[in-house]
Protein backbone atom coordinates (compact mmCIF):
# COMPACT_ATOMS: atom_id res chain seq x y z
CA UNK A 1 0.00 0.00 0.00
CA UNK A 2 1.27 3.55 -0.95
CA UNK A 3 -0.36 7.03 -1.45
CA UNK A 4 -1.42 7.48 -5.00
CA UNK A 5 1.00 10.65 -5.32
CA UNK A 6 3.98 9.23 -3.88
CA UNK A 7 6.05 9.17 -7.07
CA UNK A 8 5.31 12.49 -8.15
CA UNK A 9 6.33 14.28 -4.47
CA UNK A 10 9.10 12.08 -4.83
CA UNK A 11 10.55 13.71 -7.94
CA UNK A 12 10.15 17.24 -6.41
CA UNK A 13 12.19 16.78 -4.14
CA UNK A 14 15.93 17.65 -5.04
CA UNK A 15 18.48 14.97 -3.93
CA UNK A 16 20.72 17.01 -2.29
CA UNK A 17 17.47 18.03 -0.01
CA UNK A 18 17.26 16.54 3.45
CA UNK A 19 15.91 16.75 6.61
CA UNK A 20 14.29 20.22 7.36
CA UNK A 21 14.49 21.12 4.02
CA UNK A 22 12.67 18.07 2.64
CA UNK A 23 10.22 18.27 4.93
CA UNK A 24 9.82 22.50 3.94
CA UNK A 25 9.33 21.19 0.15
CA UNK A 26 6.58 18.61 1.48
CA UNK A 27 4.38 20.68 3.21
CA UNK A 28 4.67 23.21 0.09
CA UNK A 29 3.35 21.03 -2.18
CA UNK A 30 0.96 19.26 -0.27
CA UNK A 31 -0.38 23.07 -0.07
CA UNK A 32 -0.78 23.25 -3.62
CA UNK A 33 -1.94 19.65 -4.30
CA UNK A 34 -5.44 19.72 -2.04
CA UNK A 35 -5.96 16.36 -3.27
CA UNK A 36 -3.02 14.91 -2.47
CA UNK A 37 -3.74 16.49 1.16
CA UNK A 38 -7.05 15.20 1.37
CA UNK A 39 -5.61 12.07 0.67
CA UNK A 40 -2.96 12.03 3.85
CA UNK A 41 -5.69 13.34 6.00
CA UNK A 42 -8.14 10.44 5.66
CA UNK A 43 -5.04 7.51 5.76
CA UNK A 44 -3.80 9.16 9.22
CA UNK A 45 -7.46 9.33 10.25
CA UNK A 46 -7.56 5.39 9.62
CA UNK A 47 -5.08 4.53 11.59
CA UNK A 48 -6.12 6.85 14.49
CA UNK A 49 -9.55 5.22 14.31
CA UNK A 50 -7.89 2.03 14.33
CA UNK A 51 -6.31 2.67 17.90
CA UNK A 52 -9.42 3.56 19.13
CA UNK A 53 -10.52 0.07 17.62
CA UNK A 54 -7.77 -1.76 19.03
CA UNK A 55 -7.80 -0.40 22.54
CA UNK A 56 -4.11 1.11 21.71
CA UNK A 57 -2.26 4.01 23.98
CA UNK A 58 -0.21 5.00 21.34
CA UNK A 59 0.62 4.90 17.52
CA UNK A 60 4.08 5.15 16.10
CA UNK A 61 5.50 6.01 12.43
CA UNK A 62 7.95 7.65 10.50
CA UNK A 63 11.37 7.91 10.75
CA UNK A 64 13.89 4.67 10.32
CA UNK A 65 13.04 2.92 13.57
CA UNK A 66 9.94 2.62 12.36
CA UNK A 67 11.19 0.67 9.04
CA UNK A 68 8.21 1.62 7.57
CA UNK A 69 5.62 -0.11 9.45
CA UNK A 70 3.08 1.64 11.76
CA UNK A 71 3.31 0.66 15.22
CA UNK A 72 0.96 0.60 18.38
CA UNK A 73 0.85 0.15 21.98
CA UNK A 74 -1.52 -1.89 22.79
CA UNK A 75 -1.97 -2.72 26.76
CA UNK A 76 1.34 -1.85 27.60
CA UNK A 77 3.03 -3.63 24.34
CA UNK A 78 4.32 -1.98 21.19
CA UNK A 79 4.68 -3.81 18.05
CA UNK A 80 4.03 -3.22 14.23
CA UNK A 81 0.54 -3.60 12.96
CA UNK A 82 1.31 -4.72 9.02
CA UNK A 83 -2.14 -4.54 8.01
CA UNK A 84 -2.17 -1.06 8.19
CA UNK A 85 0.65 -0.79 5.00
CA UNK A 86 4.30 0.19 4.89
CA UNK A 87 5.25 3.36 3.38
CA UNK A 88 8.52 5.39 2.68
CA UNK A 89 9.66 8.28 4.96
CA UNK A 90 8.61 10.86 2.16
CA UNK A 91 4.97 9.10 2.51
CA UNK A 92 4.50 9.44 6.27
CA UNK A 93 6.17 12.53 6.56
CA UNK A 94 3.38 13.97 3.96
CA UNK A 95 0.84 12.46 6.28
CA UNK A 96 1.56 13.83 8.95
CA UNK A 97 2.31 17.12 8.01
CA UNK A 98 -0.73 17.42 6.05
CA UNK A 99 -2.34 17.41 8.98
CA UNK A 100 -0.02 20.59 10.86
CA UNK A 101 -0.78 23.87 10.77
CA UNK A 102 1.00 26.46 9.80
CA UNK A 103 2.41 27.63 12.85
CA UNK A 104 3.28 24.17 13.94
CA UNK A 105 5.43 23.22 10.70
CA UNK A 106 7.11 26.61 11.49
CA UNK A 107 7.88 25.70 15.47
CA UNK A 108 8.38 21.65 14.11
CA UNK A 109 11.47 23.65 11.67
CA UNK A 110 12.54 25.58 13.90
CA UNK A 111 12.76 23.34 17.07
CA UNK A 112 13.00 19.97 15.04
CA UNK A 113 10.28 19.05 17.05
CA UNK A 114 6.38 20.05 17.77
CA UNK A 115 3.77 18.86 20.21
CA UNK A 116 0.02 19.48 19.43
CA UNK A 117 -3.66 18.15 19.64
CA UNK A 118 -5.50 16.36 16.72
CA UNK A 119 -9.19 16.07 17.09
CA UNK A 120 -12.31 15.08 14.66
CA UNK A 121 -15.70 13.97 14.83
CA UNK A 122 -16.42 9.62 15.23
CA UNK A 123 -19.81 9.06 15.10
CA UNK A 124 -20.80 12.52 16.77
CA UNK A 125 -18.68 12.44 19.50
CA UNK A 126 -14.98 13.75 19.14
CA UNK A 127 -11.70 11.67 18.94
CA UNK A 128 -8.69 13.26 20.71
CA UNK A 129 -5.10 12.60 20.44
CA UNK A 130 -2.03 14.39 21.67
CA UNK A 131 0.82 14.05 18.96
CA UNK A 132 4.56 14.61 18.40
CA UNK A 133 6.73 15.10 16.01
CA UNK A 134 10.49 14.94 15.65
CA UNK A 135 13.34 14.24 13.33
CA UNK A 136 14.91 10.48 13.86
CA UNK A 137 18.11 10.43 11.79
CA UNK A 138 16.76 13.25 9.40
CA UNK A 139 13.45 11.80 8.67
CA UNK A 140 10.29 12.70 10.31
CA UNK A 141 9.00 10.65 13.41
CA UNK A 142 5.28 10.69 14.84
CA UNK A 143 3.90 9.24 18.08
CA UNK A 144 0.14 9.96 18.94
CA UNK A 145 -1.37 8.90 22.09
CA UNK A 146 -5.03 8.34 22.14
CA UNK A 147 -7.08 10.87 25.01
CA UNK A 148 -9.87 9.30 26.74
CA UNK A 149 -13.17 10.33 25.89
CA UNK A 150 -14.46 8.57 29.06
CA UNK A 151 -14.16 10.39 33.02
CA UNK A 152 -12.98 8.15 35.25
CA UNK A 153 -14.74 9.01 38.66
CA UNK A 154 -12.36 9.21 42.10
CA UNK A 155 -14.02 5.92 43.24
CA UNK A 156 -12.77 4.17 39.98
CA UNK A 157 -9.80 5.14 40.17
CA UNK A 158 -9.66 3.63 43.43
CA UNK A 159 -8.57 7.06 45.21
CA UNK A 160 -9.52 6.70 49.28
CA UNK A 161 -12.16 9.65 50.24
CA UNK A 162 -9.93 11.19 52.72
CA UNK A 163 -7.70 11.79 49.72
CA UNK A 164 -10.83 12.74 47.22
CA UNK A 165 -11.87 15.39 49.49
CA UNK A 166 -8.09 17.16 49.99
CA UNK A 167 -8.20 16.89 45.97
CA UNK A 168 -12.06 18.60 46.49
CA UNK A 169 -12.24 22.17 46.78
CA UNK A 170 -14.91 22.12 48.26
CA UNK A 171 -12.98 20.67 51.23
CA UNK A 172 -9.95 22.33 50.84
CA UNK A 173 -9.48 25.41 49.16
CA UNK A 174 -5.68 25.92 49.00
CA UNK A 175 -2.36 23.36 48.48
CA UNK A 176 -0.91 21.85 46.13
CA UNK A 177 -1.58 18.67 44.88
CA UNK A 178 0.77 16.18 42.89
CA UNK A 179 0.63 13.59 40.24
CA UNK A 180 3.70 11.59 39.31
CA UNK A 181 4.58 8.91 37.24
CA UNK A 182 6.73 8.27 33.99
CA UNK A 183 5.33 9.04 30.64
CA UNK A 184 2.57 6.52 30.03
CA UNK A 185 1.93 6.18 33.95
CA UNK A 186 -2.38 7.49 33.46
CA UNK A 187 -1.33 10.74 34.95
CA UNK A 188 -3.47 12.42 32.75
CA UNK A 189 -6.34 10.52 33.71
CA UNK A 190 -6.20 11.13 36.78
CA UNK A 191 -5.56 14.79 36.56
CA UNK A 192 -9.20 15.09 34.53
CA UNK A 193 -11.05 12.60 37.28
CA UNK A 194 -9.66 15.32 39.40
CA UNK A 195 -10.89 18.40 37.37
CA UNK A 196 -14.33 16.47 36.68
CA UNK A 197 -14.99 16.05 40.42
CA UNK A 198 -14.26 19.36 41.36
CA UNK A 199 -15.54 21.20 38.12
CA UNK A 200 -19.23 18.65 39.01
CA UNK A 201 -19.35 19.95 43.06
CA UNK A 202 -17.53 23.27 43.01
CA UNK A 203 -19.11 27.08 41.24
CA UNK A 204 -15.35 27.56 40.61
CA UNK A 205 -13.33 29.20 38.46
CA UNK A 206 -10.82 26.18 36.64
CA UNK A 207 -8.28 27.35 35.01
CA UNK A 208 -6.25 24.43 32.96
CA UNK A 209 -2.74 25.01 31.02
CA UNK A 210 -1.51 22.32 29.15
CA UNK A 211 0.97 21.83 26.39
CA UNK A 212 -0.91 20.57 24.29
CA UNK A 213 -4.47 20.57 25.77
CA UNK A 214 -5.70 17.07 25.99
CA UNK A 215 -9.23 16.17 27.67
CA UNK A 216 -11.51 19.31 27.01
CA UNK A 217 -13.71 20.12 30.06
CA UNK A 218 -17.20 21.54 29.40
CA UNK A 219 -18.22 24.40 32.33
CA UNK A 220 -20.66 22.40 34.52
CA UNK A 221 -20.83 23.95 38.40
CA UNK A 222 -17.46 25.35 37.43
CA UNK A 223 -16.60 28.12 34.70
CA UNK A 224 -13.56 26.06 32.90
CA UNK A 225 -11.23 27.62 30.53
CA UNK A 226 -8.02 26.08 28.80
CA UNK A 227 -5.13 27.66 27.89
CA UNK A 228 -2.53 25.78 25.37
CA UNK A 229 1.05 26.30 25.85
CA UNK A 230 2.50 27.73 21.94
CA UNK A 231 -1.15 28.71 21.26
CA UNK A 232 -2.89 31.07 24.04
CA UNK A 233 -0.02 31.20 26.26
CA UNK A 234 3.79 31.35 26.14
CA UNK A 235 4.98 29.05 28.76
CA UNK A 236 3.84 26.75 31.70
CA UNK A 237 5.12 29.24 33.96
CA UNK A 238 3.74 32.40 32.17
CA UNK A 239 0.10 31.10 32.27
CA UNK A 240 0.60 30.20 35.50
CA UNK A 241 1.17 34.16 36.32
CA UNK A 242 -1.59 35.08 34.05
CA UNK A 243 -4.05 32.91 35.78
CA UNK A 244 -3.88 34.79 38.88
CA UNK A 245 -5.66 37.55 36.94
CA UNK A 246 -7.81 36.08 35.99
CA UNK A 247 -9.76 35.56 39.63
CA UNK A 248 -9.46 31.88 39.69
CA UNK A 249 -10.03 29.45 42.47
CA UNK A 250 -8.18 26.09 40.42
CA UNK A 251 -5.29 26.22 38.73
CA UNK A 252 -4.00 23.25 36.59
CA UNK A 253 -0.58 22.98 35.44
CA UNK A 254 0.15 20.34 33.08
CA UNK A 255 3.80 20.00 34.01
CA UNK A 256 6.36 21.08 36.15
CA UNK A 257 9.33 20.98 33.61
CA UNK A 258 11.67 23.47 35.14
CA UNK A 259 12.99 25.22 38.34
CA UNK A 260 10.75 28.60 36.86
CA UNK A 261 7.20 26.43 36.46
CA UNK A 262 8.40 24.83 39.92
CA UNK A 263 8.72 28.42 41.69
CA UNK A 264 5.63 29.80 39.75
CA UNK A 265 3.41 26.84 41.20
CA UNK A 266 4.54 27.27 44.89
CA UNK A 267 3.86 30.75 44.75
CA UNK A 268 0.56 30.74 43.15
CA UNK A 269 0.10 27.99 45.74
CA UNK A 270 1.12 30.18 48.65
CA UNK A 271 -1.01 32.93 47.44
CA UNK A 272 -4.28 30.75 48.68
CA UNK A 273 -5.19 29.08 45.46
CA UNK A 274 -5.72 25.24 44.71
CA UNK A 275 -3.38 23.94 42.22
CA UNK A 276 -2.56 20.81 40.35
CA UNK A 277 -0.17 19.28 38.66
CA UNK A 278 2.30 16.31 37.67
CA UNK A 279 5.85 15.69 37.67
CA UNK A 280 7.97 12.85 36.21
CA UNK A 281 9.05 10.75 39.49
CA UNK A 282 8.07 6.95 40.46
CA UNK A 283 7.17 8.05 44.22
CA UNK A 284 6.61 10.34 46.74
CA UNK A 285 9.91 10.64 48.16
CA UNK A 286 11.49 11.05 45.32
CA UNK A 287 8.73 13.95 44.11
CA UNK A 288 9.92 15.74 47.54
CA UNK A 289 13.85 15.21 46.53
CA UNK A 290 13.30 16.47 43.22
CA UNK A 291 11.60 19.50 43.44
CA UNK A 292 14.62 20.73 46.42
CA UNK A 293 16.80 18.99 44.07
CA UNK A 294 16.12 21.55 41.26
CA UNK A 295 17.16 25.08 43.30
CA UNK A 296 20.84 25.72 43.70
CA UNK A 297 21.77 25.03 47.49
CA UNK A 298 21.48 28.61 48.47
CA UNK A 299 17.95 28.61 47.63
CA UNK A 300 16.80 25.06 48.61
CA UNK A 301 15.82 25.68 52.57
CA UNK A 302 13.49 28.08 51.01
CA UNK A 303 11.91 26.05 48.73
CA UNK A 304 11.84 23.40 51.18
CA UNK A 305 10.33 25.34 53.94
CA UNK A 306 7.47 26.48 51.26
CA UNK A 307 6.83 23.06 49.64
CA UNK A 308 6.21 22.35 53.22
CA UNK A 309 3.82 24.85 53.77
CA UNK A 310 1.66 24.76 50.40
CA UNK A 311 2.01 20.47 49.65
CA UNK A 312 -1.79 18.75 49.99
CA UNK A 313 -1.32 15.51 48.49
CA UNK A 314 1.06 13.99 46.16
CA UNK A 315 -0.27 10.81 44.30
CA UNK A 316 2.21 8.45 42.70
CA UNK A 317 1.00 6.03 40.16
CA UNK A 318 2.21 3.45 37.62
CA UNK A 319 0.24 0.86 35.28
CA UNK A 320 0.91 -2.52 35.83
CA UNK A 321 0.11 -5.64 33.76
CA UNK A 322 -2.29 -8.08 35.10
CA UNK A 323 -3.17 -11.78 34.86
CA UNK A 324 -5.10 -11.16 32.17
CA UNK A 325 -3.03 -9.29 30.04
CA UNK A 326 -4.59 -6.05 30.64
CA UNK A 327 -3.48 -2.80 32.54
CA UNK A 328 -4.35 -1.83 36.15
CA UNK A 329 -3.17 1.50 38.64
CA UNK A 330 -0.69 1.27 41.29
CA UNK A 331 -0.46 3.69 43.69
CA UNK A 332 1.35 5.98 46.05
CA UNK A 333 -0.31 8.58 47.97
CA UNK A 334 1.44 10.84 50.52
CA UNK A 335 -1.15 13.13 52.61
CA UNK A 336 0.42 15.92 54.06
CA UNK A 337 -0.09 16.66 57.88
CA UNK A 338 1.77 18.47 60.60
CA UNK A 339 4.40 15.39 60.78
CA UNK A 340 5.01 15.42 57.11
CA UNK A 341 5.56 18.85 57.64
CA UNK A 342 8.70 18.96 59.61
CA UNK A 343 10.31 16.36 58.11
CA UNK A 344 10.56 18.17 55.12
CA UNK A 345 11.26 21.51 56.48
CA UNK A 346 14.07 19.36 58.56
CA UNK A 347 15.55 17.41 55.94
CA UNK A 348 13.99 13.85 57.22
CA UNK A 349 12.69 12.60 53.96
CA UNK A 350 13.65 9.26 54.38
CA UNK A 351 11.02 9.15 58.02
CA UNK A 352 8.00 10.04 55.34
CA UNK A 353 8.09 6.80 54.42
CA UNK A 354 6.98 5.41 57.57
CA UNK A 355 4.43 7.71 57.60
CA UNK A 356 2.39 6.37 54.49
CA UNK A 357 2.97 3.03 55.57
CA UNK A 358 1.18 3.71 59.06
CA UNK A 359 -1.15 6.38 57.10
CA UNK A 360 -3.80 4.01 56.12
CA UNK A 361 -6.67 5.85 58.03
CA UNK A 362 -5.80 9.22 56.17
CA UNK A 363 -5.90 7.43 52.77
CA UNK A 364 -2.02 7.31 52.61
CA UNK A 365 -0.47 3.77 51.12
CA UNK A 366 3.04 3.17 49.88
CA UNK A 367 3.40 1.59 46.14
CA UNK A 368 4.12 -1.50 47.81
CA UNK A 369 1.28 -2.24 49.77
CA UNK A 370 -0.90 -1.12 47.10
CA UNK A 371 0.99 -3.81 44.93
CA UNK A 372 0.65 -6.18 47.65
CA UNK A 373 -3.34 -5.67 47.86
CA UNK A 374 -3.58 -6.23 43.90
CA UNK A 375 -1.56 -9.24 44.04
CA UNK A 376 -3.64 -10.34 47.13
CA UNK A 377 -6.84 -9.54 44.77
CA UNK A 378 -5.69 -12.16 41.97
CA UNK A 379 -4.91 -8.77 40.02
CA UNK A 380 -1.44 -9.16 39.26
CA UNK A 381 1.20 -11.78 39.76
CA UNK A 382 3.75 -11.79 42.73
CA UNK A 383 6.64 -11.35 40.32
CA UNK A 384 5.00 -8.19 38.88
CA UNK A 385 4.33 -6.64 42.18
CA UNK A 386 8.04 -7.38 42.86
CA UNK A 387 8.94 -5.60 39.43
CA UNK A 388 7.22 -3.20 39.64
CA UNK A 389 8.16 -1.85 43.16
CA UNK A 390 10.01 1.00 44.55
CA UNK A 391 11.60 -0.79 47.15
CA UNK A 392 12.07 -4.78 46.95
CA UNK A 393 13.39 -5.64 50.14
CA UNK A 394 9.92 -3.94 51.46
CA UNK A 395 8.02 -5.93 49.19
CA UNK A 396 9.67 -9.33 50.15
CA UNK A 397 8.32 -8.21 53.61
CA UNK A 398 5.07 -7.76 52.74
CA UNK A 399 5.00 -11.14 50.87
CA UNK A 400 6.43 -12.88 54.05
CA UNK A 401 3.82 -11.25 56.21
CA UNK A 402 6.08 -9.07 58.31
C-alpha cells in the first residue's frame, strides 16, 4: 500500500534536499496539491480510528526505527501492525504534516520538534489525540497517544475519600496537589477525574494550562477555561502568572518541567489558590527530593520550607500488567499533615516513608502495599508486584507477612 502521489512528491524533491528542508518542500506542495492532502488526512485518520478500535495508547510512524511499518501500543506492548501498509519516509512525513498547521510546521522547523492536539468527529462524538513530532536520523518521526473520551470518577480510580476530598475544593481550598509517574503512567487521567470532580461539586473558576491541551472540560458547576502552551499562552510558567488575573479558584498545570514552572506553582500555591499538577518521578519521596533537588543550594531551605507549607497531596502512580493481560493502577499517595511537615522543612525525607505506611486511616499507602493488595486480589502476579516496586526488600516483607 502507498499514497497514489507518492512518485510524483518524490521527484520534487531535489536529492541534495534533506531533513528540514525536505520536509519545507513537502508541506509546500501538499499546499498546492489539495488532493493529495485530502488524501494524507483520511489515511492518518484510519489509523487513528484504528487505535481507538484496538484499545491502543499509542501509535508510532515515521522515521527509520519505524522501518516503515506503523506501530501501536496496545496494553502496555508496542509492536508493528502490518495490516495497516508500509510506506517510505517521504509518505508518512506527507501524512503527517498534512495534517499541521502552519504555525506548527514553522515551530516543528525551527525546534526539530512540535507537540500538538489532533481532534475530529467519530460518530458525533470527538476523537482526541495528543501528537509529536520529531526528526529520527533526518526523517520525520510521529507518536500519537489516544485521550480518553471517558471520566474516570475518584471511586474508579480507586482514590480513598480522605484523599478525594483534599483533591475537592470544596474541602480544601488551597495546596498543592501532585501527580507523578513516567510518561505513560495514566497521569493524565487522573488529573481530569480530578478536574471532573471538582468542576461537578464546586461554582469555581478552573483554570487548565496544558501543552498541548488534551481532555476538554465543558463548564458544569465550574466556569472552565483552557489555555494551550504555543497557542494562548507562552509558557507553563507564564500562564501560571496570568491565571492569577484572571480571579481563579483552580489552577491546573500540566507539568512542572523546570525550576521557573516549579517556583511559579509554589507561589501561586502560597497565594491561597488550589493547584494541580504532575511531575515525572516513580514516588513520593522522590517527588519531595526532586523538586529541592532543582534550586541551587542557596535557595533550597526556602523552597523546602514552602513546599512544606503549600504540599496537599502527592499521588504516585504506575500501570501494571495483570493476569489477564490487561493494565491496572498502582499507587502511592502521601497526605500531608503536621508530621510530614517537619520532616521536610528538617531534611527527614527518608522518616516520610513510615508515615504512608502507618497512614492508612488518612488514605495514605506506599506503592508496595498497594501492589501487595492487587496481588492479594488475583490482580497481578507476585513477580510483577516485585517488578514493579520501589523498594524490593519492602516488598519481600510484605509477601512474608512481616
Amino acid at each position: 500500500m502507498s499514497l497514489s502521489f507518492a512518485r510524483e512528491i518524490e521527484k520534487a524533491i531535489p536529492d541534495n534536499y534533506q531533513g528540514v528542508e525536505k520536509c519545507e518542500l513537502i508541506s509546500k506542495w501538499l499546499n498546492s496539491h489539495p488532493d493529495a492532502q485530502v488524501e494524507c488526512r483520511e489515511i492518518l485518520k484510519g489509523w487513528l480510528i484504528k487505535t481507538r478500535e484496538k484499545n491502543a495508547s499509542d501509535i508510532d510512524f515515521g522515521g527509520p526505527g519505524c522501518s516503515g511499518k506503523v506501530w501501536l501500543r496496545i496494553y502496555g506492548t508496542k509492536k508493528p501492525m502490518p495490516e495497516l501498509g508500509e510506506f517510505n519516509h517521504v509518505e508518512t512525513a506527507a501524512i503527517v504534516l498534512s495534517w499541521l498547521s502552519p504555525s506548527h510546521i514553522q515551530r516543528l522547523i525551527s525546534y526539530k520538534s512540535v507537540d500538538y492536539s489532533l481532534s475530529f468527529q467519530i460518530d458525533d462524538r470527538e476523537a482526541r489525540f495528543r501528537g509529536s513530532t520529531y526528526f529520527d536520523n533526518g526523517f520525520l518521526g510521529t507518536n500519537f497517544r489516544k485521550i480518553n473520551d471517558k471520566l474516570y470518577t475518584m471511586d474508579g480510580l480507586g482514590i480513598p475519600g480522605p484523599v478525594a476530598e483534599r483533591m475537592n475544593l470544596k474541602y480544601e481550598k488551597a495546596g498543592l496537589v501532585l501527580v507523578t509517574g513516567i510518561t505513560g503512567s495514566g497521569k493524565s487521567t487522573t488529573m481530569d477525574a480530578i478536574i471532573d470532580m471538582n468542576n461537578r461539586e464546586n461554582a469555581a473558576h478552573i483554570v487548565i494550562i496544558g501543552h498541548p491541551i488534551e481532555y476538554v472540560h465543558h463548564s458544569k458547576l465550574s466556569l472552565v477555561r483552557h489555555r494551550e502552551v504555543g497557542v494562548d499562552v507562552v509558557s507553563f510558567g507564564s500562564g501560571a502568572v496570568e491565571a492569577l488575573r484572571q480571579d481563579p479558584d483552580i489552577i491546573v498545570v500540566g507539568e512542572m518541567r523546570d525550576p521557573q514552572t516549579i517556583a511559579t506553582v509554589l507561589e501561586i500555591t502560597d497565594s491561597g489558590h488550589k493547584a494541580f499538577t504532575t511531575l515525572h518521578t516513580s514516588s513520593a519521596l522522590d517527588s519531595l527530593h526532586r523538586i529541592v533537588a532543582e534550586f541551587p543550594p542557596e535557595e533550597q531551605e526556602r523552597i523546602r520550607n514552602r513546599l512544606a507549607d503549600v504540599l496537599s497531596v502527592t499521588m504516585s502512580q504506575k500501570l501494571v500488567p495483570t493476569v489477564d493481560g490487561k493494565l491496572v493502577m498502582a499507587k502511592e499517595i502521601l497526605a500531608v499533615d503536621s508530621s510530614v511537615q517537619a520532616a521536610i522543612r528538617n531534611k527527614n525525607i527518608g522518616e516520610i516513608y513510615q508515615m504512608m505506611v502507618e497512614g492508612k486511616r488518612f488514605g495514605m499507602c506506599t506503592m508496595e502495599q498497594d501492589l501487595r493488595e492487587l496481588q492479594r486480589k488475583g490482580i497481578i502476579t507476585q513477580q510483577t508486584a516485585l517488578n514493579y516496586s520501589n523498594n524490593k526488600k519492602r516488598m519481600q516483607q510484605l509477601f512474608s507477612g512481616s
